[in-house]
PDB file of N, CA and C in Angstrom:
ATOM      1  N   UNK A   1      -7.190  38.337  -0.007  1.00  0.00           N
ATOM      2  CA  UNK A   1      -6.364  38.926   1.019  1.00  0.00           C
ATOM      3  C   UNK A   1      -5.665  40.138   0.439  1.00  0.00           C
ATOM      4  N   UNK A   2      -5.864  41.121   1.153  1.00  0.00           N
ATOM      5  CA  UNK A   2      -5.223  42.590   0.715  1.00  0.00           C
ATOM      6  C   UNK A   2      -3.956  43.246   1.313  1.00  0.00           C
ATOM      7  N   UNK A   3      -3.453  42.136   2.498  1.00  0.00           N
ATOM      8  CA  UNK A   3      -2.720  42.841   3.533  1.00  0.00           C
ATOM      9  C   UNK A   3      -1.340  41.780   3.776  1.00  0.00           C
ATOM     10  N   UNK A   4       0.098  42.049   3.743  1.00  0.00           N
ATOM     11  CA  UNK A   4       0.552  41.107   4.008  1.00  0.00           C
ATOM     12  C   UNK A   4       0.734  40.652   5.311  1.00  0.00           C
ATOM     13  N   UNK A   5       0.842  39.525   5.452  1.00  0.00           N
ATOM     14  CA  UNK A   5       1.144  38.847   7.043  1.00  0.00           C
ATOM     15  C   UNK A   5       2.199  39.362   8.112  1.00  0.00           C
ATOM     16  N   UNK A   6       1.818  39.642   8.955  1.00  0.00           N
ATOM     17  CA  UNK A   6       2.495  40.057  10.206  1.00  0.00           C
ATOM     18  C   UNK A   6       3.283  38.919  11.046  1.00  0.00           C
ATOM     19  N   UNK A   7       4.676  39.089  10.016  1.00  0.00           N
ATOM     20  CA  UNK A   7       5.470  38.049  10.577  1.00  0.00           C
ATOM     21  C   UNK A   7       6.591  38.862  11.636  1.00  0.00           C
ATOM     22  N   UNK A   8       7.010  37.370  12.700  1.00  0.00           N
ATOM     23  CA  UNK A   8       8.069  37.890  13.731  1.00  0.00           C
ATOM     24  C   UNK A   8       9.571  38.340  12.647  1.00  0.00           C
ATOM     25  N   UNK A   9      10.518  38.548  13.608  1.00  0.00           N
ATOM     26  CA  UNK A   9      12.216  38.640  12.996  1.00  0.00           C
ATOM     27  C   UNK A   9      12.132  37.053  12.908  1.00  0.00           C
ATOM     28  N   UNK A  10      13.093  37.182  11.751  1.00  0.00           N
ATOM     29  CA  UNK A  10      13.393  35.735  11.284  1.00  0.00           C
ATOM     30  C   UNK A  10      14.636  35.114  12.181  1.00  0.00           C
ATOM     31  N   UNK A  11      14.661  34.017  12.419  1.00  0.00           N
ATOM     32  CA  UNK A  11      13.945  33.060  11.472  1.00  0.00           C
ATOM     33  C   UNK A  11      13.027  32.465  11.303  1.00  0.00           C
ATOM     34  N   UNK A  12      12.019  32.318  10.697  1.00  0.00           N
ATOM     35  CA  UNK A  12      10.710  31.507  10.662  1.00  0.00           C
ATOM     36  C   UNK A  12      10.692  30.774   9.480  1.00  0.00           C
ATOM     37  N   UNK A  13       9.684  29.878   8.844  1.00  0.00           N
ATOM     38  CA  UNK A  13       9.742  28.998   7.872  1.00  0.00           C
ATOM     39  C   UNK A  13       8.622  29.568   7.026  1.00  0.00           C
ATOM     40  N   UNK A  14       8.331  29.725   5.482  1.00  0.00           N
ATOM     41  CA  UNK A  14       7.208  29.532   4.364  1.00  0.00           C
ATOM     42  C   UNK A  14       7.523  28.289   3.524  1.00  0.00           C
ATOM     43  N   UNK A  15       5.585  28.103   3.827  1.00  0.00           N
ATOM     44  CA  UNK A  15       5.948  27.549   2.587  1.00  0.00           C
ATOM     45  C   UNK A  15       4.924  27.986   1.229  1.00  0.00           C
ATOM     46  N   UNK A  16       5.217  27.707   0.252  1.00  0.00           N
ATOM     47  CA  UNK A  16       4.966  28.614  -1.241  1.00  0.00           C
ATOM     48  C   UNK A  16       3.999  27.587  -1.788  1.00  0.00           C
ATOM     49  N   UNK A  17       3.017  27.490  -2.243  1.00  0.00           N
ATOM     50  CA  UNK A  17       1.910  26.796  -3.339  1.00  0.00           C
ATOM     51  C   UNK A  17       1.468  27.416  -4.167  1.00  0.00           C
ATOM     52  N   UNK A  18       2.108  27.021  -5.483  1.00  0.00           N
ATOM     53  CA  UNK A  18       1.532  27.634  -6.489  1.00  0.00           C
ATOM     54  C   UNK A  18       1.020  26.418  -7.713  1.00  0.00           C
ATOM     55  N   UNK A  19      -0.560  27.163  -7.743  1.00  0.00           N
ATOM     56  CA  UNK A  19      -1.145  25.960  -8.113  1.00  0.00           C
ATOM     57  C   UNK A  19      -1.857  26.849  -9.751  1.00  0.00           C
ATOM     58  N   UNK A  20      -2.160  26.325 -10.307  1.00  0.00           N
ATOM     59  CA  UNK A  20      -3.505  26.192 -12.154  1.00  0.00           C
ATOM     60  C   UNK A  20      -4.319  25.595 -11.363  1.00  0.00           C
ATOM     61  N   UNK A  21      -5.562  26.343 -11.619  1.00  0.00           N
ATOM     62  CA  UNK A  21      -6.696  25.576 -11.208  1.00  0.00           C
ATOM     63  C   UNK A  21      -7.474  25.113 -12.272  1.00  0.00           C
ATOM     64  N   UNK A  22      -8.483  23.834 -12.104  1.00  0.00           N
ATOM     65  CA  UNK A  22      -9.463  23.252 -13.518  1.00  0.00           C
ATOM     66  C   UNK A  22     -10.412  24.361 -13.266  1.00  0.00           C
ATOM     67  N   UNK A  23     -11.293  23.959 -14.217  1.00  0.00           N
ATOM     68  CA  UNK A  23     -12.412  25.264 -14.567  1.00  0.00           C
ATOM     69  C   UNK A  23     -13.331  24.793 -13.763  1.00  0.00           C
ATOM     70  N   UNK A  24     -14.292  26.166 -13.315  1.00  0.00           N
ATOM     71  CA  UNK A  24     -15.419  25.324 -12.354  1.00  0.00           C
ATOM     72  C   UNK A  24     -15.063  25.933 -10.589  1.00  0.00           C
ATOM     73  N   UNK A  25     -15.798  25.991  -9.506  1.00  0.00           N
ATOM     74  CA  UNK A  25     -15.156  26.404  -8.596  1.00  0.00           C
ATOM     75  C   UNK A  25     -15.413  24.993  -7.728  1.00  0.00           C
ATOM     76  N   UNK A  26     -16.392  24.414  -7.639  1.00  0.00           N
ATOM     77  CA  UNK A  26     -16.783  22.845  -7.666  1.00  0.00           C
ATOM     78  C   UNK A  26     -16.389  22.547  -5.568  1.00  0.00           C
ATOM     79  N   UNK A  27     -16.450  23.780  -5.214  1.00  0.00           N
ATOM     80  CA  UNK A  27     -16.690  23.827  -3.503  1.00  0.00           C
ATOM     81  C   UNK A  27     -15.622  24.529  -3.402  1.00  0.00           C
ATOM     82  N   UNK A  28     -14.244  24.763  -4.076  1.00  0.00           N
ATOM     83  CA  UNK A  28     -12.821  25.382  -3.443  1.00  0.00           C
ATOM     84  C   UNK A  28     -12.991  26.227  -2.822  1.00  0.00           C
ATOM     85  N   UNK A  29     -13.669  27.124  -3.252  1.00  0.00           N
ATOM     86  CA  UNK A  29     -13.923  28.675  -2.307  1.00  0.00           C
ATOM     87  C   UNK A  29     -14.267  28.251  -0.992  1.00  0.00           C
ATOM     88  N   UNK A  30     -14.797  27.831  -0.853  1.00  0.00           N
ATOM     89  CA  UNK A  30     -15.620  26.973   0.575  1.00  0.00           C
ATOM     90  C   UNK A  30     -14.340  26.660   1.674  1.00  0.00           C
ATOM     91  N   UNK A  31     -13.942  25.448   0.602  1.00  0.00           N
ATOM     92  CA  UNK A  31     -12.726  24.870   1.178  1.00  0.00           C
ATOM     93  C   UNK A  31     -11.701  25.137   1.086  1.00  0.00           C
ATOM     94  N   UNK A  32     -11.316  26.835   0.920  1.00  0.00           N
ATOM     95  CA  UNK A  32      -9.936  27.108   0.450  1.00  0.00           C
ATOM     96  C   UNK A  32     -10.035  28.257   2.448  1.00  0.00           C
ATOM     97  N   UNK A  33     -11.610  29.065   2.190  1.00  0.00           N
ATOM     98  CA  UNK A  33     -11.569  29.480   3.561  1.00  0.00           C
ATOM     99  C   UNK A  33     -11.553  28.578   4.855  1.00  0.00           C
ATOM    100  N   UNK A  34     -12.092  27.758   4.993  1.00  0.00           N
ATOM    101  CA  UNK A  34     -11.996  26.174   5.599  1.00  0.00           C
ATOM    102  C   UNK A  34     -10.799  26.391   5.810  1.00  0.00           C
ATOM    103  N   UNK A  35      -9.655  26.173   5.294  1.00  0.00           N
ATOM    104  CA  UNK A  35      -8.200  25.673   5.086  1.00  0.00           C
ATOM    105  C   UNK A  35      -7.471  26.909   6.010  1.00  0.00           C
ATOM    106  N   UNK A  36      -7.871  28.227   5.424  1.00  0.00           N
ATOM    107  CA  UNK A  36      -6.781  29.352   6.380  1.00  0.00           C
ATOM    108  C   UNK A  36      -7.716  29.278   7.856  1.00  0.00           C
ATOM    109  N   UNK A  37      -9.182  29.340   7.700  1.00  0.00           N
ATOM    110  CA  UNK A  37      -9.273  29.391   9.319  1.00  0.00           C
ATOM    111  C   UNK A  37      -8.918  28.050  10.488  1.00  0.00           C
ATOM    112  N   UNK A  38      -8.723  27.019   9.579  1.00  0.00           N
ATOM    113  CA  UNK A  38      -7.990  25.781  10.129  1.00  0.00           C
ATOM    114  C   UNK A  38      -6.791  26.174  10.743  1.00  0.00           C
ATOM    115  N   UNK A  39      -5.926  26.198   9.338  1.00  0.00           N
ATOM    116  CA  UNK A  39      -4.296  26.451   9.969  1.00  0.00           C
ATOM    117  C   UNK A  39      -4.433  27.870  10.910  1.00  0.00           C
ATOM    118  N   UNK A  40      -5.024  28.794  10.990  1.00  0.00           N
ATOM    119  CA  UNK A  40      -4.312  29.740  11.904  1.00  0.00           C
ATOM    120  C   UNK A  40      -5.238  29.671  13.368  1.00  0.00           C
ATOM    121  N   UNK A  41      -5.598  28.202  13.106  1.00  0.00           N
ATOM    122  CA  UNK A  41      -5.667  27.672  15.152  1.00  0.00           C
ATOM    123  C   UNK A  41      -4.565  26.382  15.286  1.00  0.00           C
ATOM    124  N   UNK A  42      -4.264  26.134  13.931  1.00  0.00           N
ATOM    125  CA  UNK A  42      -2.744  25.302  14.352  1.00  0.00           C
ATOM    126  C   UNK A  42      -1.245  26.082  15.273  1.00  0.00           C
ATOM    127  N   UNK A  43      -1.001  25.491  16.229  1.00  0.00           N
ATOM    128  CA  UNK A  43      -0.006  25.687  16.857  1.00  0.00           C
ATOM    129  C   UNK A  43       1.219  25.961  16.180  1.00  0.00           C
ATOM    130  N   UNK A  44       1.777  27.376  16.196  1.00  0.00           N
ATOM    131  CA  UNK A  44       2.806  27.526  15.185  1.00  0.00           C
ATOM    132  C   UNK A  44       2.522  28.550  13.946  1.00  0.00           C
ATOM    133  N   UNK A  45       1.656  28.549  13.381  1.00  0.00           N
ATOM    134  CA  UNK A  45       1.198  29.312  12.161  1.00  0.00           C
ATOM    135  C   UNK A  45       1.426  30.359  12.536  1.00  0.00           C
ATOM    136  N   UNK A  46       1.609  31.432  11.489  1.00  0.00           N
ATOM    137  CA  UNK A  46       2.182  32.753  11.679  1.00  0.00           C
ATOM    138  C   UNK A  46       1.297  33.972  11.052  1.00  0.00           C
ATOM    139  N   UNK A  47       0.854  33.272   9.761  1.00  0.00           N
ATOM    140  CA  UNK A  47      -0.035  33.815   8.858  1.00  0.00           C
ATOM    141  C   UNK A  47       0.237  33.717   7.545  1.00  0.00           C
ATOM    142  N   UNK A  48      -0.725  34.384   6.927  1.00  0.00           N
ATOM    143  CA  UNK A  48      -1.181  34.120   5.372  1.00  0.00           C
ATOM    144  C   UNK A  48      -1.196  34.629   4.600  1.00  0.00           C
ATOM    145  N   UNK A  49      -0.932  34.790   3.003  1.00  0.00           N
ATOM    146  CA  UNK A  49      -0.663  35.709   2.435  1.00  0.00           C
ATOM    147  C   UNK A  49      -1.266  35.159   0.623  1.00  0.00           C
ATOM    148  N   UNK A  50      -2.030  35.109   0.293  1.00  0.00           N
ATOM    149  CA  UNK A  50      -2.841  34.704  -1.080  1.00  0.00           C
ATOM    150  C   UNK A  50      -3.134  35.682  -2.432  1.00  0.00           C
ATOM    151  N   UNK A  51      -2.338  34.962  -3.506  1.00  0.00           N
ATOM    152  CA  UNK A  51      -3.466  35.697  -5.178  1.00  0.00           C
ATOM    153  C   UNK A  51      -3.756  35.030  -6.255  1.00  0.00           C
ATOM    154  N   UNK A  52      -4.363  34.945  -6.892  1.00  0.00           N
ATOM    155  CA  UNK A  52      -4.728  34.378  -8.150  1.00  0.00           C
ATOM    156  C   UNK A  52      -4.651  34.933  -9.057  1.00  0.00           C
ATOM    157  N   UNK A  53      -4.430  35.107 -10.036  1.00  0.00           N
ATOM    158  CA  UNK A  53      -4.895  35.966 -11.549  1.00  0.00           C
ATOM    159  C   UNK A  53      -4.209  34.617 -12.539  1.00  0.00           C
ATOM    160  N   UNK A  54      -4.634  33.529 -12.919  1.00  0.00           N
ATOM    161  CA  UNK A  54      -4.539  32.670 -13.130  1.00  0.00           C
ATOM    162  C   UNK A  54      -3.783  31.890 -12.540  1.00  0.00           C
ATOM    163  N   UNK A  55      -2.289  32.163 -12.231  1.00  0.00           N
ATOM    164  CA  UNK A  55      -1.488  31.528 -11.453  1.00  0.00           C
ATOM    165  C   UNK A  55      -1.548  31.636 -10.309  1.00  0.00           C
ATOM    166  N   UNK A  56      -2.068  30.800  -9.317  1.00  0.00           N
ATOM    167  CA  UNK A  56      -2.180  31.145  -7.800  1.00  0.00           C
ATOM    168  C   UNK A  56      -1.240  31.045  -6.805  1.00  0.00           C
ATOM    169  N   UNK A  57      -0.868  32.232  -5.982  1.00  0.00           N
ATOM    170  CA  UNK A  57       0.140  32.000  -5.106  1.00  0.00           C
ATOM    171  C   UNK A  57      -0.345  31.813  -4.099  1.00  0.00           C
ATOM    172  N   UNK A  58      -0.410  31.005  -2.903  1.00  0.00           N
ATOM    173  CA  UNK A  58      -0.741  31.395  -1.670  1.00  0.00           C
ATOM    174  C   UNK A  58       0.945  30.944  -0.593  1.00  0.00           C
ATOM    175  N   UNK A  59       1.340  31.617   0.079  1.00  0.00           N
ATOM    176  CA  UNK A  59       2.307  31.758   1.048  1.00  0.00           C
ATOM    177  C   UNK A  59       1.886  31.767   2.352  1.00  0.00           C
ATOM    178  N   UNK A  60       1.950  30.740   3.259  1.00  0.00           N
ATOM    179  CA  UNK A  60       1.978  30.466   4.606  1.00  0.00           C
ATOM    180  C   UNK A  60       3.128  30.748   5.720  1.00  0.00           C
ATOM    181  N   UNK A  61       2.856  31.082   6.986  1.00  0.00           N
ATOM    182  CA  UNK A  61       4.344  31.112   7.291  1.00  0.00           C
ATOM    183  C   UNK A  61       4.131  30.419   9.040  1.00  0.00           C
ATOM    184  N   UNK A  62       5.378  29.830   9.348  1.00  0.00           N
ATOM    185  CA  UNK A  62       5.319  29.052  10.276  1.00  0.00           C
ATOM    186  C   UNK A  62       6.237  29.260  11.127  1.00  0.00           C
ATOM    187  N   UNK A  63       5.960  28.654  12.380  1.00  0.00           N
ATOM    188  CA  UNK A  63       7.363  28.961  13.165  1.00  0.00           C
ATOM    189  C   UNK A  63       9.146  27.696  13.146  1.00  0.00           C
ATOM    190  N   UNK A  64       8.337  26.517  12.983  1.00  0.00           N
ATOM    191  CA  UNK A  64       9.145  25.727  12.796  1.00  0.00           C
ATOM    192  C   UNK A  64       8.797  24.185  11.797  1.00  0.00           C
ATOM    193  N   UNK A  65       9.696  23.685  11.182  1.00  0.00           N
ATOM    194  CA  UNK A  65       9.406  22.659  10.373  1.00  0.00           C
ATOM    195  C   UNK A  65       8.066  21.747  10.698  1.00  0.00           C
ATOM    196  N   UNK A  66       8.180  21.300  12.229  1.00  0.00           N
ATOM    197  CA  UNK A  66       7.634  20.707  12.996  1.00  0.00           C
ATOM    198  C   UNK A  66       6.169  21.265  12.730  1.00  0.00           C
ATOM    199  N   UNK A  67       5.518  22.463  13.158  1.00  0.00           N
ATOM    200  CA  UNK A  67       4.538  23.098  12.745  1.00  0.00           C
ATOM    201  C   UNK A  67       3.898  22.448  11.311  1.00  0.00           C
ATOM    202  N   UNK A  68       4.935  22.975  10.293  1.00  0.00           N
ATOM    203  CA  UNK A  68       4.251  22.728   8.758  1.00  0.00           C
ATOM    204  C   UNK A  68       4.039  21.232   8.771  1.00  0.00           C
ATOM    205  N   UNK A  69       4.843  20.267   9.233  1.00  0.00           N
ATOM    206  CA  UNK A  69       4.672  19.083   9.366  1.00  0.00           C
ATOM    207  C   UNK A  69       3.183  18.659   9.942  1.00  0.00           C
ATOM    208  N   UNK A  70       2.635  19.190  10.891  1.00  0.00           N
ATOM    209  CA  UNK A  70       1.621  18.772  11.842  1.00  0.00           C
ATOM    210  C   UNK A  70       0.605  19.423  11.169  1.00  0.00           C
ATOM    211  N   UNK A  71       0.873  20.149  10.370  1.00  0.00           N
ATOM    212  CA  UNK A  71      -0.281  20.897   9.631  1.00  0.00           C
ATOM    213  C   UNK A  71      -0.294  19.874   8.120  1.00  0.00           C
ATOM    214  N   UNK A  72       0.178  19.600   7.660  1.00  0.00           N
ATOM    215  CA  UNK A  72       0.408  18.634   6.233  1.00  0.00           C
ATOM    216  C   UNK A  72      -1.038  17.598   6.843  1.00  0.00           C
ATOM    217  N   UNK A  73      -0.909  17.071   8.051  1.00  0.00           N
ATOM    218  CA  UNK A  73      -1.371  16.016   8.791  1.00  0.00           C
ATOM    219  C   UNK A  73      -2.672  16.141   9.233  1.00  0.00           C
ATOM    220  N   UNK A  74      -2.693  17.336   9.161  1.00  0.00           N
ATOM    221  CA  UNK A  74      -4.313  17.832   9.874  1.00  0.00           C
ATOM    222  C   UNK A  74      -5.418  16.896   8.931  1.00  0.00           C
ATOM    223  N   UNK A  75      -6.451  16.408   9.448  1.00  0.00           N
ATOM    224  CA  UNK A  75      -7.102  15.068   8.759  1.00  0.00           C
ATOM    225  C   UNK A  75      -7.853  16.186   7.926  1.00  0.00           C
ATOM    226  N   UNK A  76      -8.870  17.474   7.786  1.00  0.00           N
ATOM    227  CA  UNK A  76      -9.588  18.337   7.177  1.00  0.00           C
ATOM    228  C   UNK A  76      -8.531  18.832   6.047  1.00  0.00           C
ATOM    229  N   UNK A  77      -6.842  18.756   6.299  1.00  0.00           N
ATOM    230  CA  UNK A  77      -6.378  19.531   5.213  1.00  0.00           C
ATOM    231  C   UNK A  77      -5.852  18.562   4.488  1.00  0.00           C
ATOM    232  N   UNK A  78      -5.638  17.177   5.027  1.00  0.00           N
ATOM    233  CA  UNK A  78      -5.527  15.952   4.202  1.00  0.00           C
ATOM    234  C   UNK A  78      -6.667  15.768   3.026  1.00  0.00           C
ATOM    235  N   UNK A  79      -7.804  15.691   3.272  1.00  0.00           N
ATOM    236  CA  UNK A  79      -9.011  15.992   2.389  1.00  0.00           C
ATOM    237  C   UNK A  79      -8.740  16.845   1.836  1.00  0.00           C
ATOM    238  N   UNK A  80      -8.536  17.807   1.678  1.00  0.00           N
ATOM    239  CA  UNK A  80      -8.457  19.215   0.546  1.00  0.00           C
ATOM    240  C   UNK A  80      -7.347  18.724   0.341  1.00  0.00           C
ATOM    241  N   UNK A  81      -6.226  18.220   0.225  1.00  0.00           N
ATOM    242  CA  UNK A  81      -5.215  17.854  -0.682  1.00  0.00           C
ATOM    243  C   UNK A  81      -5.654  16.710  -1.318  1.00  0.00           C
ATOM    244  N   UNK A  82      -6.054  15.753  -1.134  1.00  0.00           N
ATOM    245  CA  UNK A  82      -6.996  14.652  -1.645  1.00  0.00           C
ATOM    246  C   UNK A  82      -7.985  15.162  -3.357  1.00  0.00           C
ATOM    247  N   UNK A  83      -8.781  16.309  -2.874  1.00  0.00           N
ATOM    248  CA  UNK A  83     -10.020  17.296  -3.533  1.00  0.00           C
ATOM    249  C   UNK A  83      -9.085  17.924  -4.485  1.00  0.00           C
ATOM    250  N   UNK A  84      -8.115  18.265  -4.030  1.00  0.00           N
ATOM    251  CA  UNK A  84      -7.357  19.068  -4.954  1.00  0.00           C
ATOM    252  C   UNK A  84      -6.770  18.608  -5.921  1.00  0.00           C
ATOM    253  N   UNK A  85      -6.293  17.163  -6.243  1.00  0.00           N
ATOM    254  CA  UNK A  85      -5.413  16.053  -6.888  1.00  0.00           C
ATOM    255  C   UNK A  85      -6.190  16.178  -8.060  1.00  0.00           C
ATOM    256  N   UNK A  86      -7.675  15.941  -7.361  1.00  0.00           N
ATOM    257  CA  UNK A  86      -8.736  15.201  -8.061  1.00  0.00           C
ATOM    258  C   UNK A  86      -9.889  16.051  -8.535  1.00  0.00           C
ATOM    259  N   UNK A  87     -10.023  17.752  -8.420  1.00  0.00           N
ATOM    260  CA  UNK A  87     -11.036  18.260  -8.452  1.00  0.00           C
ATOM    261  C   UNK A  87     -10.559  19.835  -8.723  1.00  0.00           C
ATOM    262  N   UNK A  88      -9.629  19.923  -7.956  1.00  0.00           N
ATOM    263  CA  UNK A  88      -9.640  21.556  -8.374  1.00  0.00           C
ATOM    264  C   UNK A  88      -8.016  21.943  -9.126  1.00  0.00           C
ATOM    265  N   UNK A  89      -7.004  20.898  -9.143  1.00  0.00           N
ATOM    266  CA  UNK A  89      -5.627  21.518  -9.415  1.00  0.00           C
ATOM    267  C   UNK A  89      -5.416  21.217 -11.169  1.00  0.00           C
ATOM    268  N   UNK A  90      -5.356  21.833 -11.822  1.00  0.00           N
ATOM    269  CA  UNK A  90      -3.917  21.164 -13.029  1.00  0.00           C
ATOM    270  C   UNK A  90      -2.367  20.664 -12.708  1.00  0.00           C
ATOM    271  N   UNK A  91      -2.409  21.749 -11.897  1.00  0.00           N
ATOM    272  CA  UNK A  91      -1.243  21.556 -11.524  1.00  0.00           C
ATOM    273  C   UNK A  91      -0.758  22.400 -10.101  1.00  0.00           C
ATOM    274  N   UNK A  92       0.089  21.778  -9.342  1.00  0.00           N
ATOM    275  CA  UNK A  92       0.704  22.562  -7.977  1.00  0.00           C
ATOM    276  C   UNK A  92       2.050  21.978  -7.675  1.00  0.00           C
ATOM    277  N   UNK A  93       2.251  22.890  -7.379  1.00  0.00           N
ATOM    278  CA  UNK A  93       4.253  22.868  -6.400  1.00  0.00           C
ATOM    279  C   UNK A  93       3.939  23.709  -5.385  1.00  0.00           C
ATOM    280  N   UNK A  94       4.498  22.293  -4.310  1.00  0.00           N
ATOM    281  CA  UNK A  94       4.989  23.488  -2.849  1.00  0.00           C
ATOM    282  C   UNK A  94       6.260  23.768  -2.730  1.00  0.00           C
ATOM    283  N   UNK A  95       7.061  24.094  -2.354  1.00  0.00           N
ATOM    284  CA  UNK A  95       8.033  24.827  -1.749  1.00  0.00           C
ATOM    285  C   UNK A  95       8.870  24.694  -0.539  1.00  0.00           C
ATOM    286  N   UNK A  96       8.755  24.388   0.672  1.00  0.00           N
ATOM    287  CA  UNK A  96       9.236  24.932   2.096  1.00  0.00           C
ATOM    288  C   UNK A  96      10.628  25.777   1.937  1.00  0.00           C
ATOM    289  N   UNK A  97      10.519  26.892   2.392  1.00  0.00           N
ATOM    290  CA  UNK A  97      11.949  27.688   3.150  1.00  0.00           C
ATOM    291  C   UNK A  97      12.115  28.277   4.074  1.00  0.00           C
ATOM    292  N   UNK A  98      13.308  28.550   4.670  1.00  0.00           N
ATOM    293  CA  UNK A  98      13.760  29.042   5.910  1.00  0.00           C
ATOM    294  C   UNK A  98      13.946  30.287   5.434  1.00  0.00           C
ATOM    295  N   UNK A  99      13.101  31.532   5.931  1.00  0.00           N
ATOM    296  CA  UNK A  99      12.921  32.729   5.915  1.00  0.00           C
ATOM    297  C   UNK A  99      14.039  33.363   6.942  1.00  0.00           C
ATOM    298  N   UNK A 100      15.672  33.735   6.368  1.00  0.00           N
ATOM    299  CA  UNK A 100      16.713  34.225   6.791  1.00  0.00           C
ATOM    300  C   UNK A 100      16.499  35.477   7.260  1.00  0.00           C
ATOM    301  N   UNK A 101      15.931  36.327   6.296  1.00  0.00           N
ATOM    302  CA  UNK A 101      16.145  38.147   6.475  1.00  0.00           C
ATOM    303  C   UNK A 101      14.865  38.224   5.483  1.00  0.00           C
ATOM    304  N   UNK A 102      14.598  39.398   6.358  1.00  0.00           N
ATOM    305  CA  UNK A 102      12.864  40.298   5.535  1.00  0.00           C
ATOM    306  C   UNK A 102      13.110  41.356   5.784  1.00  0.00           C
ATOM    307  N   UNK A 103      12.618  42.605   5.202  1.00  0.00           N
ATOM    308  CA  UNK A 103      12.386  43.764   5.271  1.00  0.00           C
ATOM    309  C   UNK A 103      11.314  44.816   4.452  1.00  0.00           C
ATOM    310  N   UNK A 104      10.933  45.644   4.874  1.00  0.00           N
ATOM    311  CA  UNK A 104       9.850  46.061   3.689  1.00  0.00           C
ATOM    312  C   UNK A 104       9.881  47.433   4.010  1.00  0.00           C
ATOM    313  N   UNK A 105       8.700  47.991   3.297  1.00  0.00           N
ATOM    314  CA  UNK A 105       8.131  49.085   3.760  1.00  0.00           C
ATOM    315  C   UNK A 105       6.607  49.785   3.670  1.00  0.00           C
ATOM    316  N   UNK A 106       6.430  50.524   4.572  1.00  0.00           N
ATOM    317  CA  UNK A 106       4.675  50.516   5.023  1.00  0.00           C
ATOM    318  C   UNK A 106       4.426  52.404   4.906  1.00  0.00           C
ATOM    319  N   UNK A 107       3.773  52.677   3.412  1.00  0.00           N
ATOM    320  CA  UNK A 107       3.777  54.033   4.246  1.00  0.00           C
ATOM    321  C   UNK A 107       2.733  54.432   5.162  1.00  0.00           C
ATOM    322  N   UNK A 108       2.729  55.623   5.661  1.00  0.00           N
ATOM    323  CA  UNK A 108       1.810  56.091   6.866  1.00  0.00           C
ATOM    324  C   UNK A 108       1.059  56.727   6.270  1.00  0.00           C
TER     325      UNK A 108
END
């Protein structure tokens, strides 16, 4: 992903995963695109924002708790958290926060 996510005025919710991956790609790629075109037909999702260079960030953003909740639940992203325990992570931390104030800038 090259572009950041086109989020509303806050407040909205992210949440943060930053994961070490084991060696090997062993389907993730597969199932990592699987995973964003899932969540952004979940009700609520806002968009996506991903990098790797060993440490991987990927940042989701949502409209309300409720959302990230129903998405945790999704039975396809239950499996890739399952795959991930056991196949692709060393290690991961999520995050959730309430996105107060944003601002940036875009040149033309």
């Amino acid at each position: 992903m090259s572009e950041a996510a086109k989020t509303p005025r806050p407040p909205y919710y992210a949440v943060i995963f930053t994961s070490v991956r084991t060696d090997g790609d062993n389907g993730y790629a597969e199932m990592a695109e699987e995973m964003v075109r899932l969540a952004s037909l979940q009700p609520g999702f806002l968009g996506v924002e991903s990098a790797r260079d060993g440490l991987g960030i990927t940042v989701s953003y949502w409209e309300s708790l409720e959302a990230i909740q129903n998405w945790k639940q999704n039975e396809r992203h239950l499996l890739a958290q399952k795959k991930g325990k056991s196949d692709w992570y060393q290690s991961y931390k999520t995050r959730v926060c309430k996105v107060e104030r944003d601002y940036g800038f875009e040149q033309e």
